[in-house]
C-alpha atoms as a PDB file:
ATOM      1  CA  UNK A   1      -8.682   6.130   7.443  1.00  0.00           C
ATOM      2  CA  UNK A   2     -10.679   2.809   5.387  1.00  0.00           C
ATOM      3  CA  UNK A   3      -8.378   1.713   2.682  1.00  0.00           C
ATOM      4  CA  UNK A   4     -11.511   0.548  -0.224  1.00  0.00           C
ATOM      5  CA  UNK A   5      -9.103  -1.451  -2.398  1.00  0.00           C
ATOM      6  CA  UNK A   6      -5.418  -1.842  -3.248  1.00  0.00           C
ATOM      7  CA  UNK A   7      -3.363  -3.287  -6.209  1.00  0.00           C
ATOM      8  CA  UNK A   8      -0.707  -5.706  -5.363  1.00  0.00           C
ATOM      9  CA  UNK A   9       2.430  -5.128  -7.955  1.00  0.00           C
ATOM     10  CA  UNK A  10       3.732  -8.715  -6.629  1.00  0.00           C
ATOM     11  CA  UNK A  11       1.636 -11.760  -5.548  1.00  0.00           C
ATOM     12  CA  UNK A  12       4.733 -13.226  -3.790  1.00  0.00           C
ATOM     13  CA  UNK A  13       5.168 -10.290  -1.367  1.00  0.00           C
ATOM     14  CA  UNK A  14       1.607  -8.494  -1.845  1.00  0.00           C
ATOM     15  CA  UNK A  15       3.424  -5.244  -2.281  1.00  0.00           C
ATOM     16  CA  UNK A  16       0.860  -2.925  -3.201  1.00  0.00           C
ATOM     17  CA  UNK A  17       0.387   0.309  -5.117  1.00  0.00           C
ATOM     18  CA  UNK A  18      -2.353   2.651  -5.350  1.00  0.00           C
ATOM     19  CA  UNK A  19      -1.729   2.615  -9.100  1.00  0.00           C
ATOM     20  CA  UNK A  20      -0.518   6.446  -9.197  1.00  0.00           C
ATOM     21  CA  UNK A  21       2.651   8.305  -7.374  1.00  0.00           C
ATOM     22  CA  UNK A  22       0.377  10.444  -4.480  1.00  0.00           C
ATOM     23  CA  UNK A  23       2.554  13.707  -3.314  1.00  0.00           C
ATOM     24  CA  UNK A  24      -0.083  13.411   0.203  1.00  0.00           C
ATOM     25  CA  UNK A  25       0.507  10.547   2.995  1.00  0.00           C
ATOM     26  CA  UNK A  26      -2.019  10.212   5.841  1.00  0.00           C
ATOM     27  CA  UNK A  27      -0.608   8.282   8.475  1.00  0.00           C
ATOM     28  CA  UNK A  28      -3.456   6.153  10.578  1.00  0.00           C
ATOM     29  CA  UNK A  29      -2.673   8.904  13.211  1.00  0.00           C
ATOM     30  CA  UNK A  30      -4.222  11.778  10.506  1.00  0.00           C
ATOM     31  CA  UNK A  31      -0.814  13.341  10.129  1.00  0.00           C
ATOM     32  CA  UNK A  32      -0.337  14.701   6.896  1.00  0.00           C
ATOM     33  CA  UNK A  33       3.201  14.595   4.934  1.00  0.00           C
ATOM     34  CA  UNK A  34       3.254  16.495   1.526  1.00  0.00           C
ATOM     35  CA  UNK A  35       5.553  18.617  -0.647  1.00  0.00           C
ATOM     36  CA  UNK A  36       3.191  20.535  -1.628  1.00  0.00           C
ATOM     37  CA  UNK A  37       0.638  23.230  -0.479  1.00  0.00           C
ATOM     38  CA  UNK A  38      -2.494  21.038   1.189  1.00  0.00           C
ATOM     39  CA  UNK A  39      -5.878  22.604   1.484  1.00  0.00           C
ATOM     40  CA  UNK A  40      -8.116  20.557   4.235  1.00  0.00           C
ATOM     41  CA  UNK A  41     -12.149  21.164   3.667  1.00  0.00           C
ATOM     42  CA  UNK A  42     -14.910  19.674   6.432  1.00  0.00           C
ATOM     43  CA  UNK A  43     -18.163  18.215   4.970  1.00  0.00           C
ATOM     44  CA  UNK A  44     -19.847  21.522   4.735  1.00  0.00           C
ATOM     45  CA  UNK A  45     -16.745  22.442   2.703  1.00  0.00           C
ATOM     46  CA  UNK A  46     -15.695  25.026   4.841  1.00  0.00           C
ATOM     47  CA  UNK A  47     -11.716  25.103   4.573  1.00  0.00           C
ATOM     48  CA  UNK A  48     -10.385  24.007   8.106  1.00  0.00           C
ATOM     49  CA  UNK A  49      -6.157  23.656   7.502  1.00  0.00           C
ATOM     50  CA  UNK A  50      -3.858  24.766   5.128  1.00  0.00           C
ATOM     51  CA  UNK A  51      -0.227  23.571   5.029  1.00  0.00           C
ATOM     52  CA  UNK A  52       2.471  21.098   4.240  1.00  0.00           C
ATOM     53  CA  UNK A  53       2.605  18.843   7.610  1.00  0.00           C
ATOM     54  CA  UNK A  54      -0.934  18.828   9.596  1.00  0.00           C
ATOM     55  CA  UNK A  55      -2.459  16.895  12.043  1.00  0.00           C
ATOM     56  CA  UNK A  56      -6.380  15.437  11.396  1.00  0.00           C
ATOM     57  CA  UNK A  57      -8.802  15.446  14.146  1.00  0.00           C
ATOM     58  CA  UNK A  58     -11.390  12.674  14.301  1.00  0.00           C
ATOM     59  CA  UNK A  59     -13.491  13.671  11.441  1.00  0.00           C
ATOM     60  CA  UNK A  60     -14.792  13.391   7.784  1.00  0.00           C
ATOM     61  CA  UNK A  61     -12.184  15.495   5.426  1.00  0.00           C
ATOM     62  CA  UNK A  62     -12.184  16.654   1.897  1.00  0.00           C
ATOM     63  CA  UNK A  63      -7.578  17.093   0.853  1.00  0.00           C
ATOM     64  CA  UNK A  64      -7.390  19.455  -2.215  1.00  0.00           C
ATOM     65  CA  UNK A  65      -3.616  19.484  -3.809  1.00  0.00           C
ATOM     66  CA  UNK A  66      -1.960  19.530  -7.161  1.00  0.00           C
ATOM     67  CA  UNK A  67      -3.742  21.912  -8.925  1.00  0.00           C
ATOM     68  CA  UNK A  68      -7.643  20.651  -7.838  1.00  0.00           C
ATOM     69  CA  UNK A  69      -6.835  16.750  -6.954  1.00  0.00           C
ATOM     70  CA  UNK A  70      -8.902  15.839  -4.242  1.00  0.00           C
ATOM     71  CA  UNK A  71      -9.102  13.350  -1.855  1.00  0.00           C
ATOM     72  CA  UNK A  72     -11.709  12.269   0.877  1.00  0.00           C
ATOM     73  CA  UNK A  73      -9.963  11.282   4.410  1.00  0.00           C
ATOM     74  CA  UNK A  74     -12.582   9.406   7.084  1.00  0.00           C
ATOM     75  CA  UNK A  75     -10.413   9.234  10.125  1.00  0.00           C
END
């Protein structure tokens, strides 16, 4: 997983924020945690993984939750 850029809330601590509450966490292991219903699409967009708590393969991933948010996952 690349992390492109952050926002630090404090410059003491460099606590940062992706500027919006996420209901998805990938773990740098590709383990998914989510409340909610997670579709998982591969670059063709063929869906691969459906669920609340999945595990990523090595691989290129499109994350569609809350009604049509998506997210691209490189892990």
């Amino acid at each position: 997983m690349s992390v492109v850029s952050v926002t630090s809330v404090d410059p003491v601590t460099y606590t940062c924020t992706a500027g919006y509450d996420d209901p998805v966490l990938v773990d740098e292991k590709g383990k998914i945690y989510s409340e909610e219903n997670v579709e998982v699409y591969d670059v063709t967009g063929k869906k691969v993984a459906e669920g609340k708590n999945l595990k990523l393969s090595r691989g290129i991933y499109i994350l569609r939750y809350s009604k049509g948010t998506k997210r691209v996952v490189i892990r």
